[in-house]
Protein backbone atom coordinates (compact mmCIF):
# COMPACT_ATOMS: atom_id res chain seq x y z
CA UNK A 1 -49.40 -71.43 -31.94
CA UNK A 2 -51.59 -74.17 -30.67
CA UNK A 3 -51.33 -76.18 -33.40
CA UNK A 4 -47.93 -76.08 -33.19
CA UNK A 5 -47.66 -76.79 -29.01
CA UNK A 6 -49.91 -79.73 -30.11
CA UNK A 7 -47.27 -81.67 -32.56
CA UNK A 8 -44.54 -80.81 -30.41
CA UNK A 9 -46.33 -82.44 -27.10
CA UNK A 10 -47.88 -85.52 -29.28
CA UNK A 11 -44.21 -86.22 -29.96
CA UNK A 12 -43.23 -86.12 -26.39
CA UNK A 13 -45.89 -88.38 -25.86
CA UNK A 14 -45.18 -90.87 -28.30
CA UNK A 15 -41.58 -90.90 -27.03
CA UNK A 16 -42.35 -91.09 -23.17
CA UNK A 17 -45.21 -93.91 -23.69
CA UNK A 18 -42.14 -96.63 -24.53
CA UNK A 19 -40.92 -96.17 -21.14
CA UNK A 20 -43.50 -98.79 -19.79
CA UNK A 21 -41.30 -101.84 -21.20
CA UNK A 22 -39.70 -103.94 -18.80
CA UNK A 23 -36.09 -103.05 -19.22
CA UNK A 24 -33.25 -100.69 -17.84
CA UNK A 25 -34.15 -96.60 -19.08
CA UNK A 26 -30.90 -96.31 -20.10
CA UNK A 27 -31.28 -99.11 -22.32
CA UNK A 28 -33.77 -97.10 -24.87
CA UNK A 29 -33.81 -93.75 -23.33
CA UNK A 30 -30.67 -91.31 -23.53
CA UNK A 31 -30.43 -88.00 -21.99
CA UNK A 32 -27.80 -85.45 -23.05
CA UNK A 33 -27.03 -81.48 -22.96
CA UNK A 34 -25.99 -78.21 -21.42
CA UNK A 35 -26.18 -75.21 -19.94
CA UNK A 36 -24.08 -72.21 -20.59
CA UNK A 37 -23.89 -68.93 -19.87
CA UNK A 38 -22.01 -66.71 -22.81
CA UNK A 39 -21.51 -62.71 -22.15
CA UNK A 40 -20.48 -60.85 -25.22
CA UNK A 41 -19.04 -57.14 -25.24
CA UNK A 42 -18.97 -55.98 -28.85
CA UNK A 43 -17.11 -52.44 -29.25
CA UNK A 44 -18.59 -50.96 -32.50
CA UNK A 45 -17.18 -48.22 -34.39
CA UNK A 46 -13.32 -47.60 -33.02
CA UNK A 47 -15.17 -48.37 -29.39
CA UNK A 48 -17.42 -45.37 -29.09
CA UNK A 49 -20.34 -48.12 -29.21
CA UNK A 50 -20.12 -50.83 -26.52
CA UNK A 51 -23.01 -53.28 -26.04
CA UNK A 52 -23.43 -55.80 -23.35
CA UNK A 53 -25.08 -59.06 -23.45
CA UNK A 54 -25.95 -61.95 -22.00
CA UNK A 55 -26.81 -65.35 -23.04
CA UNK A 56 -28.34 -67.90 -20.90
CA UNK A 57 -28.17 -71.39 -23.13
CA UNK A 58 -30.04 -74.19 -22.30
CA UNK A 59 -29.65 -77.73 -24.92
CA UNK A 60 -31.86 -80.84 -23.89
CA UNK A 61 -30.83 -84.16 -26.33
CA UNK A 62 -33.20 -86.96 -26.22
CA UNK A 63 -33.24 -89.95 -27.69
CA UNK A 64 -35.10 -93.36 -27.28
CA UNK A 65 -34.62 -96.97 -28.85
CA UNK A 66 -37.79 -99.26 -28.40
CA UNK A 67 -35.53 -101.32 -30.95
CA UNK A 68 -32.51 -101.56 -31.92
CA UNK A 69 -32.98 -100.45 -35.17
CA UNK A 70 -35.15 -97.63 -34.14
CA UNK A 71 -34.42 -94.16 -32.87
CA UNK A 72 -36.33 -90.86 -31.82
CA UNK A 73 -34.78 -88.33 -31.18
CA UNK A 74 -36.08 -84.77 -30.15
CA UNK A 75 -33.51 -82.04 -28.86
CA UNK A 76 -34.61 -78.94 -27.73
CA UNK A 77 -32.58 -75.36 -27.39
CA UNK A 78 -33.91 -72.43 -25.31
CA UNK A 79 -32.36 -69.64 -24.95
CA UNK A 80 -32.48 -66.44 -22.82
CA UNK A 81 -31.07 -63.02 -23.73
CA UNK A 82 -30.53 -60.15 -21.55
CA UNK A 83 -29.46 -57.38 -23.82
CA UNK A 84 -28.79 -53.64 -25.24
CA UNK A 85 -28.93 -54.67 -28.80
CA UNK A 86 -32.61 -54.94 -28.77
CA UNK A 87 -32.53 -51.10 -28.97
CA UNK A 88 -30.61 -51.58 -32.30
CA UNK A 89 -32.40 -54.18 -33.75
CA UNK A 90 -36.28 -54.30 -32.70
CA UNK A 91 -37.03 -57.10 -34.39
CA UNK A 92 -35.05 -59.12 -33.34
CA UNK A 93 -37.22 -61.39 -31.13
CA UNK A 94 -39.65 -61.60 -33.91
CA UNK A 95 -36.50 -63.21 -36.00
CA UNK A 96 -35.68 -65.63 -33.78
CA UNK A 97 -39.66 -66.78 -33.64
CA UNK A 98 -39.79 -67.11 -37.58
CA UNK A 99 -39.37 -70.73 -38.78
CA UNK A 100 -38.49 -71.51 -42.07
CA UNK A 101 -39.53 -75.46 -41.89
CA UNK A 102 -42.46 -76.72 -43.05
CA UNK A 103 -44.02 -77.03 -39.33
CA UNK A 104 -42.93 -73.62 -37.17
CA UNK A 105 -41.34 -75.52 -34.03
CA UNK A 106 -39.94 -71.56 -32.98
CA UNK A 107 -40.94 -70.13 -30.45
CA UNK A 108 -40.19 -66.33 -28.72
CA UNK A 109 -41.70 -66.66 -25.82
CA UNK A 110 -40.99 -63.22 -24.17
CA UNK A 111 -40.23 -60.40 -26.11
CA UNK A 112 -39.38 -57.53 -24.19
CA UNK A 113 -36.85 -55.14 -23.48
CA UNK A 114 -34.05 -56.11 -22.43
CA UNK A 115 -35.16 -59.72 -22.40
CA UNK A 116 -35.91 -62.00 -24.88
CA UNK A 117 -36.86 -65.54 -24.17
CA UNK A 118 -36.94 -68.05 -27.25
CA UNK A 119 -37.26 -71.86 -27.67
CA UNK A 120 -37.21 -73.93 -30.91
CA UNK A 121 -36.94 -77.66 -31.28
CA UNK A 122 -34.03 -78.01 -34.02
CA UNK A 123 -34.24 -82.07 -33.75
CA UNK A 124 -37.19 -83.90 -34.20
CA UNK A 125 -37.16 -87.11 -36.41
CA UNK A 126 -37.76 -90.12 -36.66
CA UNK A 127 -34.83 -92.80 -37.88
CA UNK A 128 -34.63 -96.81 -38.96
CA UNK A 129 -31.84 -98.17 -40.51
CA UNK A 130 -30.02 -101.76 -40.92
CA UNK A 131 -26.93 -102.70 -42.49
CA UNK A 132 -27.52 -101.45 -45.87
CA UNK A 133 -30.43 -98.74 -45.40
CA UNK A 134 -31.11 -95.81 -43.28
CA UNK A 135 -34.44 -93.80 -43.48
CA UNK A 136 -34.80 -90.76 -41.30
CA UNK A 137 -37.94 -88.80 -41.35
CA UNK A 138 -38.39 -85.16 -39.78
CA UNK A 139 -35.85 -82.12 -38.84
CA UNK A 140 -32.85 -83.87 -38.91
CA UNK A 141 -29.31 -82.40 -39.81
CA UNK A 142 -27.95 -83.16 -43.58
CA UNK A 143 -24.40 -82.64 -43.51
CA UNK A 144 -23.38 -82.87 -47.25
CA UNK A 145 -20.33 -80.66 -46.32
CA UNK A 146 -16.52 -82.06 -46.52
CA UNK A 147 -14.67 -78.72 -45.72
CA UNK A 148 -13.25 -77.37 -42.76
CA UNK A 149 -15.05 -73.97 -42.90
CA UNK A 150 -17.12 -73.11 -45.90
CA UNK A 151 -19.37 -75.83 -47.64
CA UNK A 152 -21.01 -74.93 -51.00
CA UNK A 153 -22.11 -78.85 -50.92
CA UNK A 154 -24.28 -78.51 -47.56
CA UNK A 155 -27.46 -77.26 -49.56
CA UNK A 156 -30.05 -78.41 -47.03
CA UNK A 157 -28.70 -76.64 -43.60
CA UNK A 158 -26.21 -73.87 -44.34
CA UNK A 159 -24.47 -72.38 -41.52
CA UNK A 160 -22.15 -69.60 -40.84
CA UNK A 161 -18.35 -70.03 -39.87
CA UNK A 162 -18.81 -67.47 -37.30
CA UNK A 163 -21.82 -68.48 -35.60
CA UNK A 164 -18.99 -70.16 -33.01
CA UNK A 165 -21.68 -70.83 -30.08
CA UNK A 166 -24.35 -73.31 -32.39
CA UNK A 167 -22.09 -76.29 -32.43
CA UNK A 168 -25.05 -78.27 -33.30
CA UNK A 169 -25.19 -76.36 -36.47
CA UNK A 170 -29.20 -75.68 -38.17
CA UNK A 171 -31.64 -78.30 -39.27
CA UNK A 172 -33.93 -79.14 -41.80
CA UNK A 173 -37.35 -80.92 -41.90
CA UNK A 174 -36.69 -83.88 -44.45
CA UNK A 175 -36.39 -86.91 -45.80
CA UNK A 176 -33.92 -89.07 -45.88
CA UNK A 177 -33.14 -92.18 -47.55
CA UNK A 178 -29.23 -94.00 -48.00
CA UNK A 179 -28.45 -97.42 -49.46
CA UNK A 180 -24.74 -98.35 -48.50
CA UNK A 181 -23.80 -99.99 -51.46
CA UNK A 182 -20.56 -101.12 -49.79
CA UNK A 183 -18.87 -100.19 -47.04
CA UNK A 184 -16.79 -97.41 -49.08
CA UNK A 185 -19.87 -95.93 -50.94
CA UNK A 186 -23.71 -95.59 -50.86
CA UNK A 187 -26.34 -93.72 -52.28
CA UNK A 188 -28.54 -90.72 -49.79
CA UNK A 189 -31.85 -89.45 -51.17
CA UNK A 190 -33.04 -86.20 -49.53
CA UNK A 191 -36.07 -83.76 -50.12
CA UNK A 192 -36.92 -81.09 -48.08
CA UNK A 193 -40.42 -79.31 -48.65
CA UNK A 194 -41.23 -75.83 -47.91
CA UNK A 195 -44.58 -73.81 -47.16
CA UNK A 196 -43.00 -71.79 -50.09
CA UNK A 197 -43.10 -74.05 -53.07
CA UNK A 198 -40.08 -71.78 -54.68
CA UNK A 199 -37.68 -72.90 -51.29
CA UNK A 200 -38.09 -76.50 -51.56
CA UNK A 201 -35.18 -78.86 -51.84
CA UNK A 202 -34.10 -81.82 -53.25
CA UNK A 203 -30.71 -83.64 -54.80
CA UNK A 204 -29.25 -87.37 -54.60
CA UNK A 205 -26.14 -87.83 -53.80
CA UNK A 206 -23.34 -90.45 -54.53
CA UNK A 207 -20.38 -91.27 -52.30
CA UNK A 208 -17.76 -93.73 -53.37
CA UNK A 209 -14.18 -94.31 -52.50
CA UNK A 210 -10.72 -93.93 -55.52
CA UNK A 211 -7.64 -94.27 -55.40
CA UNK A 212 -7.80 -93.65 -50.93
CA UNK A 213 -10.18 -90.60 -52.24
CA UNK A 214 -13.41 -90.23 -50.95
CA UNK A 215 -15.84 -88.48 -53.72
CA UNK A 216 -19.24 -87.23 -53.93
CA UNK A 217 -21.34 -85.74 -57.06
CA UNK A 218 -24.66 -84.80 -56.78
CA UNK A 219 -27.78 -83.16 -58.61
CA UNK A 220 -31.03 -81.81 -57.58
CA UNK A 221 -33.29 -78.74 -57.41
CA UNK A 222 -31.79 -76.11 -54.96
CA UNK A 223 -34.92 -73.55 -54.72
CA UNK A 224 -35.66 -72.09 -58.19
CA UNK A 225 -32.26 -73.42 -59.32
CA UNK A 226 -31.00 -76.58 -60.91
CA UNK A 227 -27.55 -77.85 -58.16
CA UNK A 228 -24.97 -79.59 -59.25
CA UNK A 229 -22.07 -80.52 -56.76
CA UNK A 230 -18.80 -82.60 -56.48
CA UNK A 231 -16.91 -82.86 -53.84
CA UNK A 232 -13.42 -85.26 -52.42
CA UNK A 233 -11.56 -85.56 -49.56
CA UNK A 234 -8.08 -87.43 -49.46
CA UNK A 235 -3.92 -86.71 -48.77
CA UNK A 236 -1.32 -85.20 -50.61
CA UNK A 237 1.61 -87.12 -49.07
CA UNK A 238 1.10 -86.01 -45.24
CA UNK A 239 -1.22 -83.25 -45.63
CA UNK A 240 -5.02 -83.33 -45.54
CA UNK A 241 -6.70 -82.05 -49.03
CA UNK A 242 -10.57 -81.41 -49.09
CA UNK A 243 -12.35 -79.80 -51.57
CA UNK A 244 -15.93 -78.81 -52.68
CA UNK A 245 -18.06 -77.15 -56.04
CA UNK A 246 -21.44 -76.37 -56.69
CA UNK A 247 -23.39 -75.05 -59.90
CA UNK A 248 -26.86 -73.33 -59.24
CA UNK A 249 -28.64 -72.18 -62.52
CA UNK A 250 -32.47 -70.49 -62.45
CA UNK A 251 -34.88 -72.99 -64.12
CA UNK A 252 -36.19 -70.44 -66.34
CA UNK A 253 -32.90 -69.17 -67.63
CA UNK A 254 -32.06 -70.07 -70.85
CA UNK A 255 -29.21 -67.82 -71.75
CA UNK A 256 -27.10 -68.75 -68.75
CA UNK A 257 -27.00 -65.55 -67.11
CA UNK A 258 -28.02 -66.03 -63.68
CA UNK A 259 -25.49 -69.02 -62.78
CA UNK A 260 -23.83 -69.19 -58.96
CA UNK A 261 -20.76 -71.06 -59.06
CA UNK A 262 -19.42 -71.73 -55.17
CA UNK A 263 -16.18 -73.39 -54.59
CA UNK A 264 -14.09 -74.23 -51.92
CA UNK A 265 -10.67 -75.75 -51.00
CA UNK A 266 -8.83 -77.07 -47.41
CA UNK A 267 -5.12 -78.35 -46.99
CA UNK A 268 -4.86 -78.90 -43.42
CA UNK A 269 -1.21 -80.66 -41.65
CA UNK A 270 -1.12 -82.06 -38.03
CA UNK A 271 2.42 -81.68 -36.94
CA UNK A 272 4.40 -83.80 -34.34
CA UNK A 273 4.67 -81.63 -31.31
CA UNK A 274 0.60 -81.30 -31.38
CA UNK A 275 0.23 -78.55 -33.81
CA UNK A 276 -2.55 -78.43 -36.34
CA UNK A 277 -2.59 -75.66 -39.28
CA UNK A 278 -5.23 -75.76 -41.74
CA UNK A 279 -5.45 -73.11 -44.69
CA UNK A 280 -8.93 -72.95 -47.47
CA UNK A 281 -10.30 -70.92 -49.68
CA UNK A 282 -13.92 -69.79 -51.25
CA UNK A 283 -14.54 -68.11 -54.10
CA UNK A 284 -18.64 -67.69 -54.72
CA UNK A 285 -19.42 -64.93 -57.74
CA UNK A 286 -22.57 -63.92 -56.51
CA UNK A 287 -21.45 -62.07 -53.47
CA UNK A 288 -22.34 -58.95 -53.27
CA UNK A 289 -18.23 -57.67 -52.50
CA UNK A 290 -19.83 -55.25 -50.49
CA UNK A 291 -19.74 -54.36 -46.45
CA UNK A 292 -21.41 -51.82 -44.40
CA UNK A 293 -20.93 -53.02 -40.80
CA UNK A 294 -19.67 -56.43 -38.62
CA UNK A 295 -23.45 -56.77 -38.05
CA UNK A 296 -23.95 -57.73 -42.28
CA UNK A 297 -21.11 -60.98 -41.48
CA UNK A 298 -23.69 -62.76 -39.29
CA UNK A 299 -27.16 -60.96 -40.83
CA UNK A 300 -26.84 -61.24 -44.28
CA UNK A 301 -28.69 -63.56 -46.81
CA UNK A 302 -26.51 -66.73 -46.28
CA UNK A 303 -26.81 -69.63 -48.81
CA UNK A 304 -24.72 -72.00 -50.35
CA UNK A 305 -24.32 -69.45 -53.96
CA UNK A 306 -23.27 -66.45 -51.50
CA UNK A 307 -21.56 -67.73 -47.69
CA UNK A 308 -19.60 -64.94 -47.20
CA UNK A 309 -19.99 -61.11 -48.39
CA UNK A 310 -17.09 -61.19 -50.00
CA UNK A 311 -16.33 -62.92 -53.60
CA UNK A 312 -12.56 -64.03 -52.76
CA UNK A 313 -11.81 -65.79 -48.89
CA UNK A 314 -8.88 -66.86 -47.84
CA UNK A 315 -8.57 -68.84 -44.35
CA UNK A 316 -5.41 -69.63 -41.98
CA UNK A 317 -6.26 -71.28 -39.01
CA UNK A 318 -3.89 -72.84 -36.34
CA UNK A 319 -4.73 -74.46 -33.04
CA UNK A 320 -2.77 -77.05 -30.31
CA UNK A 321 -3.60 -78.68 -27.69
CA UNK A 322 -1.67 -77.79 -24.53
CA UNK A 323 -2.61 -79.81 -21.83
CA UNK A 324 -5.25 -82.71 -21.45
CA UNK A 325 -7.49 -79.25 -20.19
CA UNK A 326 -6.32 -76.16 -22.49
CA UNK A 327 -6.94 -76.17 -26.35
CA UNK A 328 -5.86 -72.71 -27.51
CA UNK A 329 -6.30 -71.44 -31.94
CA UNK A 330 -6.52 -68.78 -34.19
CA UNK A 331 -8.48 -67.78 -36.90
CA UNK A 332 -8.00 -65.07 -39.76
CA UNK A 333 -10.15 -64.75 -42.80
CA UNK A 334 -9.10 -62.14 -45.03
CA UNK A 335 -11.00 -60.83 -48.17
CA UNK A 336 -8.89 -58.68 -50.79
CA UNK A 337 -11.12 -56.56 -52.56
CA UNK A 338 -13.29 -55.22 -49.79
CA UNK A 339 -9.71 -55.78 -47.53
CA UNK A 340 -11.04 -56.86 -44.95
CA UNK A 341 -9.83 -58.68 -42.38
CA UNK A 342 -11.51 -60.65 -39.09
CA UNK A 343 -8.76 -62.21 -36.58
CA UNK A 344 -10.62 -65.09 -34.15
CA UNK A 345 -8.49 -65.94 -30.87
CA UNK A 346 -9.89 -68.68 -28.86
CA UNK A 347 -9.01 -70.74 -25.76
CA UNK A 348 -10.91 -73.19 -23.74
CA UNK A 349 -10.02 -74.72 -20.30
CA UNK A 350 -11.83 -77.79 -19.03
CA UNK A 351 -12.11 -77.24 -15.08
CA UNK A 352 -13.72 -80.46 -14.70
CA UNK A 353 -15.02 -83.35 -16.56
CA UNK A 354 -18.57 -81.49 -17.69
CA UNK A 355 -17.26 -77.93 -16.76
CA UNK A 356 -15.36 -75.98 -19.24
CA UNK A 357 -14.91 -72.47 -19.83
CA UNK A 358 -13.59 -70.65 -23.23
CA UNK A 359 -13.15 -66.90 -24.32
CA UNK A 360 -13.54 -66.20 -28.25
CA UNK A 361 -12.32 -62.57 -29.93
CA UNK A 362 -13.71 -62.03 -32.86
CA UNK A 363 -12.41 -58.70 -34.49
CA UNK A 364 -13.21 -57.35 -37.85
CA UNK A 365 -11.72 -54.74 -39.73
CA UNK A 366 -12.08 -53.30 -43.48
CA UNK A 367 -12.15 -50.60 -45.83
CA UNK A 368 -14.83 -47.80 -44.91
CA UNK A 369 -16.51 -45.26 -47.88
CA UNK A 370 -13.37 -43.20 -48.04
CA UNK A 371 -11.28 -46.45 -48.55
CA UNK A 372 -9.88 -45.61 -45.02
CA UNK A 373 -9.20 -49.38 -43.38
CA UNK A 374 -10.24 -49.17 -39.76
CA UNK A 375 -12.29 -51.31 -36.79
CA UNK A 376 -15.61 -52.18 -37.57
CA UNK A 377 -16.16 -54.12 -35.03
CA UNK A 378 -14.77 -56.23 -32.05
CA UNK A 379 -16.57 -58.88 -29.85
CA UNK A 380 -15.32 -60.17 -26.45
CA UNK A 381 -17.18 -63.43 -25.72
CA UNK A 382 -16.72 -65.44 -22.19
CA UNK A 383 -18.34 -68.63 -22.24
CA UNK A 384 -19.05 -71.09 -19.34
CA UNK A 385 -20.90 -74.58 -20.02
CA UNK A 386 -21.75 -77.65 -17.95
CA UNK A 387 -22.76 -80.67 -19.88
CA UNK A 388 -24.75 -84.05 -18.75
CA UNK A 389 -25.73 -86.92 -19.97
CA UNK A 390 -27.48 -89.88 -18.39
């Protein structure tokens, strides 16, 4: 623990020690975030469960430019729970302390019923590019991803479709390196180490532009799997058309029969009157087709071979804005063989320029044992944030 306070406070340091040039702060330093408070109700079980939280949110951004070429950036989240679902799952705090990088920047700082109190630095890297290269060094977020809502291309920092309130999305402690060959393709470089030497990362990746197409293929070692990935993004007439695939195959297999073969597919449309439908799809074979509660959707083993439960997903989504302060959409994912079904309302209302306030629904239902299709699970989550920046 120690150890770990002391990187985290050298950084600080390092960062804070430029302020003593003779210029403006907000020339090299900028200052962004939020607060929010979210409070869920979930109703488990046909609502003979019902559990009440409450989230206390706290996201510091900082970043500083000694030069112009030059960026640090640290961003820190801390977050405070008040909760009944520590009686379900005990361990909880302890999850939220474990860090899968290669230095533990995770920290639960109070772990006690009903409270937890955790704080992890997701951001913390160090970044120099010019016109043709960029080098970034340290967590950092590697967004290989094109589609809307599953990406079997984002190998480095998968994240989960429902996890609505971490915007940011995960990181990963890396390294990064992308020529831009031209100004409609380049080449990234990225290796990500682990503590485990069976969880490390690392693929190239090249980008290039056809036919008003944007492509990208890739190759690299995803864990103990050879990863191979294309990906493209481009119109059919009016309508947007995205589309990503990956290959994982264990090292060590010889016979081929441990491959994971992820796809995934977007057409979106942006109408006249303000209306924007989008519709995708994932297939992955290695899921598991298999579903004993809501809880499994946000707790199981997510990866780029397996990010949903289910093998077959299909997506509609729909959303307008109404006003310059009201965005309203919906959200249904349905899966055929284990039928199920989760239906996302959400609407957001900006009361002022850095206050808004939203409510998301998230309610799953699916087949039970007896191949009875019923609830499983619905969560009412009110959501108030005020931003700032410098």
């Amino acid at each position: 623990m120690k150890k770990r306070f002391t990187i985290a406070f050298a950084f600080f340091l390092l960062c804070l020690s430029i302020s003593a040039q003779r210029k403006p702060v907000s020339d090299y330093l900028s200052v962004r975030g939020y607060i929010k408070n979210l409070g869920i109700i979930n109703f488990v079980e046909d609502g003979n469960t019902l559990n009440a939280t409450s989230l206390y949110h706290k996201r510091v951004n900082l970043k500083i430019h000694p030069v112009s070429s030059f960026t640090i950036a640290a961003e820190l989240r801390t977050r405070l729970f008040i909760s009944e679902q520590q009686k379900l799952l005990p361990t909880y705090g302890k999850l939220l302390g474990t860090d899968a990088g290669i230095v533990d920047l995770s920290f639960t700082l109070v772990d006690k019923y009903p409270v937890i109190l955790h704080t992890m630095l997701d951001r913390l890297y160090l970044d120099w590019q010019n016109e043709k290269w960029q080098i970034r060094l340290g967590r950092q977020r590697l967004n290989w991803g094109i589609n809307l809502a599953w990406n079997p291309n984002d190998i480095f920092n998968t994240y989960n479709f429902l996890d609505f309130d971490y915007e940011e999305r995960p990181g990963a402690d890396a390294l990064k390196v992308l020529y831009n060959i031209s100004s409609f393709s380049n080449i990234e470089l990225a290796y990500s180490p682990s503590r485990d030497k069976e969880k490390m990362v690392g693929a190239i990746k090249y980008a290039f532009n056809k036919r008003n197409y944007d492509f990208q293929v890739m190759a690299g070692n995803y864990q103990r799997d050879v990863f191979v990935g294309f990906g493209w993004a481009g119109n059919i007439k009016d309508a947007g058309f995205k589309g990503e695939v990956s290959y994982f195959q264990d090292w060590q297999d010889k016979k081929f029969a441990n491959v994971a073969v992820s796809g995934s597919i977007t057409v979106d449309y942006a109408f006249k009157k303000g209306w924007y439908m989008a519709g995708a799809f994932l297939y992955n074979n290695k899921a598991s087709d298999q579903l004993f509660s809501a809880l499994q959707l946000f707790a199981f083993n997510l990866s780029p071979k397996v990010l949903m439960p289910a093998k077959y997903n299909f997506l509609l989504q729909t959303s307008k804005q109404f006003s310059p302060a009201s965005t309203g959409s919906v959200s249904v994912i349905y899966s055929p063989v284990l039928n199920m079904l989760i239906i996302n309302p959400y609407i957001s209302y900006s009361i002022v320029d850095n206050w808004d306030i939203d409510l998301t629904v998230q309610c799953f239902f699916a087949d039970d044992y007896f191949k009875k299709f019923k609830p499983f699970g619905n969560s009412f989550n009110l959501r108030a944030r005020w931003s700032f920046s410098n």
